[in-house]
N, C-alpha and C. Protein backbone atom coordinates (compact mmCIF):
# COMPACT_ATOMS: atom_id res chain seq x y z
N UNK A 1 1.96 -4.73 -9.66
CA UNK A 1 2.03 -5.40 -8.36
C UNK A 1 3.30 -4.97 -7.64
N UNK A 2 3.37 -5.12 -6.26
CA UNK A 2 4.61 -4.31 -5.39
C UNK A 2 4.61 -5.64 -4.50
N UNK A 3 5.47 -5.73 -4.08
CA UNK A 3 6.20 -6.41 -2.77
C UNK A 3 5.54 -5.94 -1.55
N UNK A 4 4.81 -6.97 -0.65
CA UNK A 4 4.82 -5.93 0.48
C UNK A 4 5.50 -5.98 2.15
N UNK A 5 6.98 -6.34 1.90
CA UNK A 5 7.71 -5.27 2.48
C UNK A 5 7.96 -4.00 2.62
N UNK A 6 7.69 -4.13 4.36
CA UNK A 6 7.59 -2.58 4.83
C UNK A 6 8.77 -1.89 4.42
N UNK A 7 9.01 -0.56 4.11
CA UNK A 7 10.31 0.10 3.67
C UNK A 7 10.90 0.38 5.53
N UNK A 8 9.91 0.42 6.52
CA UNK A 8 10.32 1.17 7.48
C UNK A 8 10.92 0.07 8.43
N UNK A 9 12.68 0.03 8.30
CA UNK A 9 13.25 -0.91 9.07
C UNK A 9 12.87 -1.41 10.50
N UNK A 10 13.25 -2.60 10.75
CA UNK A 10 12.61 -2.68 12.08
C UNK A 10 13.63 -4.04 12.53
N UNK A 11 13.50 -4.60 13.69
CA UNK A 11 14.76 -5.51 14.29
C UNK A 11 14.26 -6.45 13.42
N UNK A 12 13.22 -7.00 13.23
CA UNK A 12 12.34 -8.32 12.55
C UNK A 12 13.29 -8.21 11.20
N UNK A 13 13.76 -7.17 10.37
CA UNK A 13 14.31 -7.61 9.23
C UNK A 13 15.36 -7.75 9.30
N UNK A 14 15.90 -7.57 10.16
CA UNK A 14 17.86 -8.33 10.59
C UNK A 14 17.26 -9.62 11.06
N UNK A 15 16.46 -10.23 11.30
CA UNK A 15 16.63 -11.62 11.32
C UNK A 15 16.31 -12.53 9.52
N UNK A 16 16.98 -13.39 10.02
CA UNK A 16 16.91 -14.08 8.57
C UNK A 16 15.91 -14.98 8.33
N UNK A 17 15.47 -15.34 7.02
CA UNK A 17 14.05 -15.36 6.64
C UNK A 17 13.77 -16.86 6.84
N UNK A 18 14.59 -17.67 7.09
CA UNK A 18 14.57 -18.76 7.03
C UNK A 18 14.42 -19.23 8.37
N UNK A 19 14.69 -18.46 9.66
CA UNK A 19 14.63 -18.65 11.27
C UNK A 19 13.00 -17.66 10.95
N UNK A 20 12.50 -16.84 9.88
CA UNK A 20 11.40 -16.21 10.36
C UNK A 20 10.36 -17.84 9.68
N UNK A 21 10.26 -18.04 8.76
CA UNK A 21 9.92 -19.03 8.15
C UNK A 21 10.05 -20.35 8.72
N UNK A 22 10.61 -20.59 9.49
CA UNK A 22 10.54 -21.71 10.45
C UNK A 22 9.49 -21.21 11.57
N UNK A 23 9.73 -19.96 12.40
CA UNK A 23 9.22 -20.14 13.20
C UNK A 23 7.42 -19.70 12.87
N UNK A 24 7.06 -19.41 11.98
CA UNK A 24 5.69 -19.18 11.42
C UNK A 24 5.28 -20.43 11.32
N UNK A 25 6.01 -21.69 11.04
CA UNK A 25 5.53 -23.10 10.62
C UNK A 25 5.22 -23.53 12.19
N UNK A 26 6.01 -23.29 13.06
CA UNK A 26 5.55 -23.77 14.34
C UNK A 26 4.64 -23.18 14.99
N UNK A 27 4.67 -21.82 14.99
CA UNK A 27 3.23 -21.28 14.95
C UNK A 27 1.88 -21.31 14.63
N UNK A 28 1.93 -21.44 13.22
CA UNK A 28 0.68 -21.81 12.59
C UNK A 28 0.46 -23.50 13.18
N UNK A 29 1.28 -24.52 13.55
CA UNK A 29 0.98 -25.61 13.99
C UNK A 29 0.38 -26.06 15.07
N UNK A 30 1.15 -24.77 15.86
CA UNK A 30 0.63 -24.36 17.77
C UNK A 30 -0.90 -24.46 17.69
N UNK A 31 -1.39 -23.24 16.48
CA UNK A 31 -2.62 -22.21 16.73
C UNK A 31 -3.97 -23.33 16.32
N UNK A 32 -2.98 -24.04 15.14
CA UNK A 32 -4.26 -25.28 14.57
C UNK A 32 -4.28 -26.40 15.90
N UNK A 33 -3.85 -26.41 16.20
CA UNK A 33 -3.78 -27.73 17.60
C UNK A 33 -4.41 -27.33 19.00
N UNK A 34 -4.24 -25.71 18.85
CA UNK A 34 -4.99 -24.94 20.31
C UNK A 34 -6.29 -25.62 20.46
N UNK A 35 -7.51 -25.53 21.00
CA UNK A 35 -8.64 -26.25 21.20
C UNK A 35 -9.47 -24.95 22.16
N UNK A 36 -8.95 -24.01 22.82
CA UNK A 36 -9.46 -23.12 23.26
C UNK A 36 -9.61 -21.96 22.77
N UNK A 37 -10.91 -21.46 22.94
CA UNK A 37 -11.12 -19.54 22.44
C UNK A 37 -10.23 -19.05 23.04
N UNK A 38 -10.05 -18.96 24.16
CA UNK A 38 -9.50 -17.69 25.43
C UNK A 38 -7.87 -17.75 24.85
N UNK A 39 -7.20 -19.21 24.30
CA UNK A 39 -5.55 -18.87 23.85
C UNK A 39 -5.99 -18.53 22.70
N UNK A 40 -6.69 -18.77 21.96
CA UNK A 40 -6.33 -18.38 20.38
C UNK A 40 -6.72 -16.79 20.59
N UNK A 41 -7.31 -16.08 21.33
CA UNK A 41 -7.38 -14.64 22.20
C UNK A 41 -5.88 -14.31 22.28
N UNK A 42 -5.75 -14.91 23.44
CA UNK A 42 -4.17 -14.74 23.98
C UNK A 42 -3.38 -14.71 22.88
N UNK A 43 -3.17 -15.45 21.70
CA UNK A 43 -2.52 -15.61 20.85
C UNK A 43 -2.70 -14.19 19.43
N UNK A 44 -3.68 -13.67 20.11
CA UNK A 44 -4.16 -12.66 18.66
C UNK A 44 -3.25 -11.34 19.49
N UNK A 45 -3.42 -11.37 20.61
CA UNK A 45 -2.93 -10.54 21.74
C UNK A 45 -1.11 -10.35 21.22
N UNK A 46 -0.71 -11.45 21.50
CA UNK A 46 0.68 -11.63 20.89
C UNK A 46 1.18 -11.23 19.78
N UNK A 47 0.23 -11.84 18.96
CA UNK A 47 0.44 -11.17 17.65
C UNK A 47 0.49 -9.24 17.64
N UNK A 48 -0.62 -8.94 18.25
CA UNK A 48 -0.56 -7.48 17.94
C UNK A 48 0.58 -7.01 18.76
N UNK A 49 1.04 -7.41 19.96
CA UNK A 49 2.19 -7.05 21.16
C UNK A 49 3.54 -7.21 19.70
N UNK A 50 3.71 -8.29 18.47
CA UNK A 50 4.60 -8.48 17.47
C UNK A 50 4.63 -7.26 16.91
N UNK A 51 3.53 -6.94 16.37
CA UNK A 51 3.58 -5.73 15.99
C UNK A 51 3.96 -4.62 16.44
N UNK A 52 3.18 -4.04 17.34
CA UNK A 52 3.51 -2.96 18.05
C UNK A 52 5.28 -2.88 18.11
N UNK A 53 6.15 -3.92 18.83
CA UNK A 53 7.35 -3.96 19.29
C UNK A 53 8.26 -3.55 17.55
N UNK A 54 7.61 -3.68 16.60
CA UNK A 54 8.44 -2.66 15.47
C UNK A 54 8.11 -1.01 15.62
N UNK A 55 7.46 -0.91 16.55
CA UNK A 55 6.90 0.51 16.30
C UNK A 55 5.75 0.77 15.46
N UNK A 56 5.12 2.04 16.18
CA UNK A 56 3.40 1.96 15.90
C UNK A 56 3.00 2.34 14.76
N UNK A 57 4.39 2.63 13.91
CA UNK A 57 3.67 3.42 12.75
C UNK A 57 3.78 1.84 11.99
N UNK A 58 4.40 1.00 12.17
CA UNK A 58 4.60 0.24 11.50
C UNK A 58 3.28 -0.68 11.65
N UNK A 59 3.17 -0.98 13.38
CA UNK A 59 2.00 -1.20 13.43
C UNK A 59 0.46 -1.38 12.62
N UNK A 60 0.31 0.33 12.62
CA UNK A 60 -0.51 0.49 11.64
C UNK A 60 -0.53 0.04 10.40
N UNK A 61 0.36 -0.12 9.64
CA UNK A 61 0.54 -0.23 8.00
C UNK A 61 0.13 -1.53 8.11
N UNK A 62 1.08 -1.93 9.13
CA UNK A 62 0.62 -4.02 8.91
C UNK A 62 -1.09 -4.24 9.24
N UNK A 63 -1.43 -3.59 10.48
CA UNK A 63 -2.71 -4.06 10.64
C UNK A 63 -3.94 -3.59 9.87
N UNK A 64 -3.21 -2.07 8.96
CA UNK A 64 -4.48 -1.71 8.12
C UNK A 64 -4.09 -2.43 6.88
N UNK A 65 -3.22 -3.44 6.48
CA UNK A 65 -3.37 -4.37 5.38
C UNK A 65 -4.84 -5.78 5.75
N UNK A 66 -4.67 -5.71 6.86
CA UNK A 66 -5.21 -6.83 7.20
C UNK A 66 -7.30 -6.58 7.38
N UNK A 67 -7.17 -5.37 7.37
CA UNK A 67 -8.60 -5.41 7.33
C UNK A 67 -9.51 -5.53 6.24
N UNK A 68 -8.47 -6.14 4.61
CA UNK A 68 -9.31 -6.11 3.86
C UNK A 68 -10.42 -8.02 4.14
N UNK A 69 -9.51 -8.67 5.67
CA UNK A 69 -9.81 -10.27 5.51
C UNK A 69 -11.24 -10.12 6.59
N UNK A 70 -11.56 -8.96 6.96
CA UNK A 70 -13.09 -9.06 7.82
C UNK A 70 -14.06 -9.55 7.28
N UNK A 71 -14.68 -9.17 6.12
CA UNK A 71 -15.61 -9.77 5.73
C UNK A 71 -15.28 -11.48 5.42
N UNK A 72 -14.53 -11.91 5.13
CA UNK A 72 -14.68 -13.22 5.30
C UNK A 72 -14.57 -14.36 6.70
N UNK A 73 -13.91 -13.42 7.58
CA UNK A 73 -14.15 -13.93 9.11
C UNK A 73 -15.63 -13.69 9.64
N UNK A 74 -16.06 -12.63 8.88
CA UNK A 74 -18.27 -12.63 9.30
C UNK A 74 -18.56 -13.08 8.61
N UNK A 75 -18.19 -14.04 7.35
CA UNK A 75 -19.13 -14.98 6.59
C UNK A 75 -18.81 -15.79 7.28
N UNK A 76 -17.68 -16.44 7.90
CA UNK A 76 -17.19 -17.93 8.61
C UNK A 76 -18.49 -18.13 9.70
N UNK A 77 -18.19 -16.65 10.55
CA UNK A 77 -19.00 -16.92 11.84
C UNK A 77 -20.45 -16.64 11.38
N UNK A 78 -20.78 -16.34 10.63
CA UNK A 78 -22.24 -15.99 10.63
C UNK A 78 -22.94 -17.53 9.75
N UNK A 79 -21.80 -17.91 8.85
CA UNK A 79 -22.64 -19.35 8.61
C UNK A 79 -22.68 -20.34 9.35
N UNK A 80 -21.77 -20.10 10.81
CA UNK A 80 -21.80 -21.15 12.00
C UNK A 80 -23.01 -20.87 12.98
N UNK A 81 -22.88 -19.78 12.74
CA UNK A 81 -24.04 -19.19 13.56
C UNK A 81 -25.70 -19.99 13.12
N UNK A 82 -25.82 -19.77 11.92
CA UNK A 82 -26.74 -20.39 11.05
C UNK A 82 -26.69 -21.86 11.40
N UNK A 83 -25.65 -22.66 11.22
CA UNK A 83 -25.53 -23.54 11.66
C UNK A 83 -25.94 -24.11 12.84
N UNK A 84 -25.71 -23.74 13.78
CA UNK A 84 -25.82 -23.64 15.34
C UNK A 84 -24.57 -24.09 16.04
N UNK A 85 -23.91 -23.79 15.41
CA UNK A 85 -22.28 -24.11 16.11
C UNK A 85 -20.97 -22.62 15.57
N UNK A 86 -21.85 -21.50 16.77
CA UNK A 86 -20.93 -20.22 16.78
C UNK A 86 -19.40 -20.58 17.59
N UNK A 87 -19.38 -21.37 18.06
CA UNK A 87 -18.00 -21.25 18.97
C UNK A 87 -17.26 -22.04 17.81
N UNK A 88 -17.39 -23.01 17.13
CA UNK A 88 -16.52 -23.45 16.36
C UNK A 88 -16.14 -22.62 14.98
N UNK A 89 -17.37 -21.25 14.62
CA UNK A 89 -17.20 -20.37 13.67
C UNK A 89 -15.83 -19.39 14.10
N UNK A 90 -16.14 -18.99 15.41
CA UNK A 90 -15.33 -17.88 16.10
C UNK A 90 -14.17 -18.52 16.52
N UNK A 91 -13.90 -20.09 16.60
CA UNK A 91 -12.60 -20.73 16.54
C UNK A 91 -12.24 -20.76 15.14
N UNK A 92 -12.35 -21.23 14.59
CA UNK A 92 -12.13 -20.88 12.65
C UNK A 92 -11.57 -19.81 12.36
N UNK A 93 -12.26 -18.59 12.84
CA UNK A 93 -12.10 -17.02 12.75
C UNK A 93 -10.57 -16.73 13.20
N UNK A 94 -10.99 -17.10 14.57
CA UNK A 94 -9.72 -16.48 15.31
C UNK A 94 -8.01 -17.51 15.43
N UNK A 95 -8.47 -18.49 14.40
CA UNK A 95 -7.03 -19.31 13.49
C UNK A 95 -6.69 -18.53 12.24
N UNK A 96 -7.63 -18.38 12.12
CA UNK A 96 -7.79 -17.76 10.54
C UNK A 96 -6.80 -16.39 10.50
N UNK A 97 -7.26 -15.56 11.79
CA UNK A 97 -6.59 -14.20 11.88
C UNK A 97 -5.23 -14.14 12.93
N UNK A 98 -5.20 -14.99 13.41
CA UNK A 98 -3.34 -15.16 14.14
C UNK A 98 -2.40 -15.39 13.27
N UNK A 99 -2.90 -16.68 11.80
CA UNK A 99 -2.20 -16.88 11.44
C UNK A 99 -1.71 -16.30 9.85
N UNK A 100 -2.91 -15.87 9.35
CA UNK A 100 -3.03 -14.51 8.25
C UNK A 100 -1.86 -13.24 9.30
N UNK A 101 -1.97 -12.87 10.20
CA UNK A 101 -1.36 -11.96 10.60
C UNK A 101 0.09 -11.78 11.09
N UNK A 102 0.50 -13.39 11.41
CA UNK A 102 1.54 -13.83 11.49
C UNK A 102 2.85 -13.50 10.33
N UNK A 103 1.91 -14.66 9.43
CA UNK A 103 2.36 -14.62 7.79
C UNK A 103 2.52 -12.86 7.03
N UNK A 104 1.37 -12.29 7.81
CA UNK A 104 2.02 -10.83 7.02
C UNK A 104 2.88 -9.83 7.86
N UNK A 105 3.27 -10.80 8.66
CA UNK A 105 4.18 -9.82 9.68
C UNK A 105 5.61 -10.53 9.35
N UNK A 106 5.61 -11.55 8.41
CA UNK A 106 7.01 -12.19 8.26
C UNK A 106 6.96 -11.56 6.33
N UNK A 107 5.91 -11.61 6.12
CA UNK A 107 6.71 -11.16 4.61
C UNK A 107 6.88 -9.36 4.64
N UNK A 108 6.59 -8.59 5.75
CA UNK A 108 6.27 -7.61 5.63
C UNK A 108 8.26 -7.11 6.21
N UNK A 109 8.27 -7.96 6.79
CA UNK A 109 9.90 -8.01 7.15
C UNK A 109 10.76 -8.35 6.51
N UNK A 110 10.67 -9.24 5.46
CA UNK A 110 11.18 -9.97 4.31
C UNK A 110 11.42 -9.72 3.56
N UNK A 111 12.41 -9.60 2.54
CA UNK A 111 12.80 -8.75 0.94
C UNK A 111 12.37 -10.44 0.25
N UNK A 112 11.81 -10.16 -0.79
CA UNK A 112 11.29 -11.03 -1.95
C UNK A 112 12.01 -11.75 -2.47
N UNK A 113 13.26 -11.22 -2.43
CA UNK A 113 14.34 -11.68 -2.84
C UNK A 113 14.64 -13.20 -1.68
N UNK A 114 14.87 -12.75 -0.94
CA UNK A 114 15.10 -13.57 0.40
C UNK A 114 14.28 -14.53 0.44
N UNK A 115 12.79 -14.76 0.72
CA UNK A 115 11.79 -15.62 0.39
C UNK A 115 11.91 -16.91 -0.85
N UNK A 116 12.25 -15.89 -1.98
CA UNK A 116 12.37 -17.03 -3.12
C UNK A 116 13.92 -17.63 -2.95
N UNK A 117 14.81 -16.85 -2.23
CA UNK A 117 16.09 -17.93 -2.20
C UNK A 117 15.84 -19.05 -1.15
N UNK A 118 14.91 -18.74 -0.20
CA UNK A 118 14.86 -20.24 0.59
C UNK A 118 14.13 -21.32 0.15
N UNK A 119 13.06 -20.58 -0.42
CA UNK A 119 12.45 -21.73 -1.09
C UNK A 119 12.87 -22.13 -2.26
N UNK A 120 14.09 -22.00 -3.18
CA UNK A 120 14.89 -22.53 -4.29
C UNK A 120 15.75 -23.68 -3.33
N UNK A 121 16.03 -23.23 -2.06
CA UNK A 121 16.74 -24.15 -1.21
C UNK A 121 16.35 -25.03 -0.88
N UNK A 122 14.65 -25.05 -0.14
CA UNK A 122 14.07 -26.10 0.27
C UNK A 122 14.06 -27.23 -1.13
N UNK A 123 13.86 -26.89 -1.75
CA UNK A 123 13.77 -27.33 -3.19
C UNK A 123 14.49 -27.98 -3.81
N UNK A 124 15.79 -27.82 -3.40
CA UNK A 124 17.13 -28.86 -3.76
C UNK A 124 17.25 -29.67 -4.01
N UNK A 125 16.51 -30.59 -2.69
CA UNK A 125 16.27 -31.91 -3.28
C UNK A 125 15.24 -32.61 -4.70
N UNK A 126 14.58 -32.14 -5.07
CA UNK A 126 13.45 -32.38 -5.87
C UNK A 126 14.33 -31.90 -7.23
N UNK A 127 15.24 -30.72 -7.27
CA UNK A 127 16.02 -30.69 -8.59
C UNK A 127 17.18 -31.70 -9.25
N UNK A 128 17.75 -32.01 -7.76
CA UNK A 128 18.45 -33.43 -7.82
C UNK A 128 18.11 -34.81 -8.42
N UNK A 129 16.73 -35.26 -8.64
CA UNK A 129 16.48 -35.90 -8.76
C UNK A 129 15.53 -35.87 -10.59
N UNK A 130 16.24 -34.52 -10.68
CA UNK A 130 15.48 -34.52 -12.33
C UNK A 130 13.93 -33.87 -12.43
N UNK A 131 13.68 -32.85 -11.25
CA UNK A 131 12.13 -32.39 -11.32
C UNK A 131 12.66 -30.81 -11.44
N UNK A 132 11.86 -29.74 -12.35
CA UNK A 132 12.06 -28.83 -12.51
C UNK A 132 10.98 -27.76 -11.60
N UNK A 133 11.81 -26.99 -10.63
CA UNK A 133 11.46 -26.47 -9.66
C UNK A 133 10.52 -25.06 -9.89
N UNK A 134 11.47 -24.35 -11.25
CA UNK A 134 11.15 -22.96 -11.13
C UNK A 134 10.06 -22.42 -11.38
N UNK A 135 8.60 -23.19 -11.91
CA UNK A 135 7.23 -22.93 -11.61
C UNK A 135 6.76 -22.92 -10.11
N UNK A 136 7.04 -23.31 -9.48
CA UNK A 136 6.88 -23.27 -8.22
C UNK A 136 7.29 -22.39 -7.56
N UNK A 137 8.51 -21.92 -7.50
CA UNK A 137 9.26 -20.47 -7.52
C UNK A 137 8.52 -19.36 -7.84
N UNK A 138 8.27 -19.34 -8.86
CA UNK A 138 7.43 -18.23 -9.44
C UNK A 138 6.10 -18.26 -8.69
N UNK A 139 5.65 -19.62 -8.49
CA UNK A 139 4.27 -19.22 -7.89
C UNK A 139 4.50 -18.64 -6.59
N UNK A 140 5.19 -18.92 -5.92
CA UNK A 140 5.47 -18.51 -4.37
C UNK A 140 5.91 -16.78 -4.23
N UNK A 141 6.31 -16.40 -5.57
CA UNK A 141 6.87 -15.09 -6.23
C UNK A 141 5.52 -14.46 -6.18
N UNK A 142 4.70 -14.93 -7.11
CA UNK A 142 3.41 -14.57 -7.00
C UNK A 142 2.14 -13.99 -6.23
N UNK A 143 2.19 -15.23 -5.54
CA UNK A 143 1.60 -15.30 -4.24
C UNK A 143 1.78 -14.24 -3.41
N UNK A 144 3.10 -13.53 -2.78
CA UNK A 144 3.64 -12.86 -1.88
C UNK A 144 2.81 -11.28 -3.18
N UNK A 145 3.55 -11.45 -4.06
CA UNK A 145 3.11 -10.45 -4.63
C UNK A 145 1.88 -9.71 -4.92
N UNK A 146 0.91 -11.09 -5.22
CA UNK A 146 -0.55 -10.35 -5.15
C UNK A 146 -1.39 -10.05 -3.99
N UNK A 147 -0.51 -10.40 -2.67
CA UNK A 147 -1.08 -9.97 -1.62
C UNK A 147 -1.56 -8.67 -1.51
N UNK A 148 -0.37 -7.76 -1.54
CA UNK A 148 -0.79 -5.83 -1.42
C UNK A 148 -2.12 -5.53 -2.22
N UNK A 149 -1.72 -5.84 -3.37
CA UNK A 149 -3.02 -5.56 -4.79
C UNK A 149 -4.27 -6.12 -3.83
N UNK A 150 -4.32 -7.42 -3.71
CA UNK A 150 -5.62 -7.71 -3.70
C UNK A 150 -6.18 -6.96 -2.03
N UNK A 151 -5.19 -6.29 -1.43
CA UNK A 151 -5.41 -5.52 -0.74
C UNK A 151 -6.03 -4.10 -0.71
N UNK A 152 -5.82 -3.76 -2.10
CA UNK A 152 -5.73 -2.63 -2.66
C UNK A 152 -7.33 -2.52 -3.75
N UNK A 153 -7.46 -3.81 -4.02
CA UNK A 153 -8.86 -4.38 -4.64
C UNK A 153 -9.54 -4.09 -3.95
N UNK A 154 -9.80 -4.88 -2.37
CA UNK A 154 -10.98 -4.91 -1.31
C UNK A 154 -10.78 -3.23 -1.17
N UNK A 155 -10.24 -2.22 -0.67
CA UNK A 155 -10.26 -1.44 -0.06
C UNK A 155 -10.70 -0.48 -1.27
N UNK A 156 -10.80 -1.00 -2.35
CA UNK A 156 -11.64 -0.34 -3.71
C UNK A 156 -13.04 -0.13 -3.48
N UNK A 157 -13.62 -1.82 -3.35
CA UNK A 157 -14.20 -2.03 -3.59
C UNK A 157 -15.35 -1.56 -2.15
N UNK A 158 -14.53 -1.46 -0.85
CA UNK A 158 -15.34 -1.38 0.38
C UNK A 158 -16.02 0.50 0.02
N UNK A 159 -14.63 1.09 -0.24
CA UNK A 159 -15.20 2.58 -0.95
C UNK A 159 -16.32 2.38 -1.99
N UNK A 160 -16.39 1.95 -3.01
CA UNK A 160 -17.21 1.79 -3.92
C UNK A 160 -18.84 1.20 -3.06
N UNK A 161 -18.61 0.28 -2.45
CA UNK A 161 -19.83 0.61 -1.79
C UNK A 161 -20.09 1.26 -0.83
N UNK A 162 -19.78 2.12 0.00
CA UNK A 162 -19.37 3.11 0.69
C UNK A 162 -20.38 4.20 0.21
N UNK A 163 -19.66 4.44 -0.79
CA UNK A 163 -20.67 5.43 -1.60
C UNK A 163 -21.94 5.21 -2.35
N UNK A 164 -22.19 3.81 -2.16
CA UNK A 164 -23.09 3.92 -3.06
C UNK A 164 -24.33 3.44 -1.88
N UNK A 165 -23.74 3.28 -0.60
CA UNK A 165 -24.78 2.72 0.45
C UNK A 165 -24.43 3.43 1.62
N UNK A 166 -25.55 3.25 2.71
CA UNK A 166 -25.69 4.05 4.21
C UNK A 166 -24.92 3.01 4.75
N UNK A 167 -25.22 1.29 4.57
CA UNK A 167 -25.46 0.51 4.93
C UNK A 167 -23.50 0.58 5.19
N UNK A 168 -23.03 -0.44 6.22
CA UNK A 168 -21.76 -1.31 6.22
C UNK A 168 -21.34 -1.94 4.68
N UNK A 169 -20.40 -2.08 4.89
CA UNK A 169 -20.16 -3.21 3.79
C UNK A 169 -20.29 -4.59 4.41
N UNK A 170 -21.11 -5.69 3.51
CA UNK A 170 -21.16 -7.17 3.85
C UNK A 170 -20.31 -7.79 3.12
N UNK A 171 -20.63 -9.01 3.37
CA UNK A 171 -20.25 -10.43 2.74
C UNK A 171 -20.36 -10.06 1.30
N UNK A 172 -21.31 -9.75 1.10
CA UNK A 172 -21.44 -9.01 -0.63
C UNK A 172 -19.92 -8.87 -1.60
N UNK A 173 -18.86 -8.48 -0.71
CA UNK A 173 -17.75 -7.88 -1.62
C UNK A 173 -17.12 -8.84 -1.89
N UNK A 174 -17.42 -10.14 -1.37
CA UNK A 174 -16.56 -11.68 -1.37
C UNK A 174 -16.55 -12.31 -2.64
N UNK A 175 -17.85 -11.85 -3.18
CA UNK A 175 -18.15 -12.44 -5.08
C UNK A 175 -17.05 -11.34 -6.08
N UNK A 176 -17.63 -10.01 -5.85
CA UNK A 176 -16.53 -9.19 -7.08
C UNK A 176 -15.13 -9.02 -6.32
N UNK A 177 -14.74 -9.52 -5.36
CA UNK A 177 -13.08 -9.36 -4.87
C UNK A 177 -12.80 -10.87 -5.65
N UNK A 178 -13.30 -12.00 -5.77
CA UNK A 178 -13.09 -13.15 -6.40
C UNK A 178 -13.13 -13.24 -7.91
N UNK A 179 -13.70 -12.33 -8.38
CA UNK A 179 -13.59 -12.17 -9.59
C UNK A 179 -12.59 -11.36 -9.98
N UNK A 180 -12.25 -10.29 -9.77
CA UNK A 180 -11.24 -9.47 -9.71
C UNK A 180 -9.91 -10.22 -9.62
N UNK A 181 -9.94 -11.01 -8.64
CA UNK A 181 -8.86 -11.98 -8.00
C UNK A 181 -8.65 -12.62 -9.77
N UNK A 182 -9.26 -13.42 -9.80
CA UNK A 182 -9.26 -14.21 -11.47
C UNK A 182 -9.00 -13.75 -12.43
N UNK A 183 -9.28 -12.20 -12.29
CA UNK A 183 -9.31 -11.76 -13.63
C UNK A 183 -7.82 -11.41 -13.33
N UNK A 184 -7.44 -10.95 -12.55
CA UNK A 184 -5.62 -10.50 -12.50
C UNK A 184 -5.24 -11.81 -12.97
N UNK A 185 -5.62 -12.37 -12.41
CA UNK A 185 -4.37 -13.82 -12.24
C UNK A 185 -4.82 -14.82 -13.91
N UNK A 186 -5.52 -13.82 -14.88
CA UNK A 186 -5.28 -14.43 -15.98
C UNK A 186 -4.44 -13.36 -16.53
N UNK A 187 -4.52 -12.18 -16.32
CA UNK A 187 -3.99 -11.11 -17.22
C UNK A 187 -2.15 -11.64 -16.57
N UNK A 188 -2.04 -11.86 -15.58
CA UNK A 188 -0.73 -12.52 -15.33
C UNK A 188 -0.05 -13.74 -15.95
N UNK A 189 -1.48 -14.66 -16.14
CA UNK A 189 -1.10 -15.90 -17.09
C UNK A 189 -0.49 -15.22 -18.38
N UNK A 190 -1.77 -14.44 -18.96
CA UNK A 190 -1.13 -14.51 -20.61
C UNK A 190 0.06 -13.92 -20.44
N UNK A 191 0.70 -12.58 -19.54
CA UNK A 191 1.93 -11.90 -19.44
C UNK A 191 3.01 -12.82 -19.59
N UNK A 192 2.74 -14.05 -18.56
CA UNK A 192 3.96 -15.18 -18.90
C UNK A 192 3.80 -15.62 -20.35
N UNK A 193 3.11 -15.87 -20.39
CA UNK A 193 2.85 -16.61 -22.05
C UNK A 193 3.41 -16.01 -22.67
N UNK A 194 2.79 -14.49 -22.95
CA UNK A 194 3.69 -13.95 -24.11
C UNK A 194 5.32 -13.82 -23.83
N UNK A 195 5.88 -14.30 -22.87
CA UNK A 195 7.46 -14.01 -22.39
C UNK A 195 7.55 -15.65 -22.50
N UNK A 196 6.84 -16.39 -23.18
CA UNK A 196 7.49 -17.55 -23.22
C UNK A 196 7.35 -18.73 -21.87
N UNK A 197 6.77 -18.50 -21.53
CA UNK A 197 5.95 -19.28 -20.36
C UNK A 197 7.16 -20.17 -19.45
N UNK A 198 7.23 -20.59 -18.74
CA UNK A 198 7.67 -20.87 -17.27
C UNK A 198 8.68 -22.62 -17.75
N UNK A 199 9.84 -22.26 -18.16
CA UNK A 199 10.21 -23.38 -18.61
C UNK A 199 11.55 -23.88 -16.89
């Protein structure tokens, strides 16, 4: 597993992670409270204008991480669709992808390092009081970490059917990317285990 911070500097990583991490919380709060298609538009708009303003190569790297989350924005809308309520699928969707894109535009700026020292900080209080933090730590370690991989899974797996079909790739890849998903994240369990597990 790799970190996925971009190597290719940009102004976003001279700011500090804790003003980036704040302002993602107000963001993601904005986008859930919006009530209209046309801003959560406007708002996807922004997001990519975030991007771009590191430069386009960077651009790219961030936004071709993000296309392994399509197929689950056409299962959202296509079971609303089914439903008979597409505008609330394509509102779902387009929260779903401001704020997935947000979040990987702040860890993509972020050293790992940096991330887990704020959240050992937020945390302060809860150690004070006799609760042991550093499973939580680790999971948040985690988390950031299996992002790239399971990036690296879908874009396996979209080739793999690729070749083996004329057809697009569907919703189909949502069952073996979930399994895959599980199966890492036990081969990670026992790894702790055998190092003596998370005291």
């Amino acid at each position: 597993m790799i970190s996925l911070t971009s190597p290719l500097e940009t102004w976003a990583h001279r700011v500090p992670v804790g003003w980036k991490l704040a302002a993602l919380s107000g963001a993601t709060l904005m986008l859930f409270s919006l009530q209209s298609i046309i801003l959560q538009v406007a708002a996807l708009t922004l997001a990519l204008m975030l991007y771009l303003s590191a430069g386009s190569l960077f651009a790219r790297s961030g936004l071709k991480t993000l296309r392994i989350l399509w197929p689950f924005f056409a299962v959202i809308v296509i079971w609303h669709l089914i439903e008979g309520t597409p505008q609330k699928g394509l509102m779902i969707a387009l929260r779903l992808a401001n704020t997935v894109a947000l979040a990987n535009f702040v860890t993509m700026t972020s050293r790992l390092s940096d991330m887990i020292d704020v959240a050992a900080w937020l945390l302060t209080p809860f150690r004070h009081i006799g609760l042991k933090t550093r499973a939580l730590e680790i999971a948040i370690a985690l988390v950031i970490r299996f992002t790239p991989l399971l990036g690296r899974r879908g874009a396996q797996l979209i080739e793999a059917w690729r070749a083996r079909s004329a057809r697009h790739p569907s919703w189909r890849i949502a069952l073996p990317m979930t399994v895959l998903a599980l199966d890492d994240a036990d081969h990670v369990a026992e790894a702790l285990k055998a190092r003596g597990g998370i005291h």
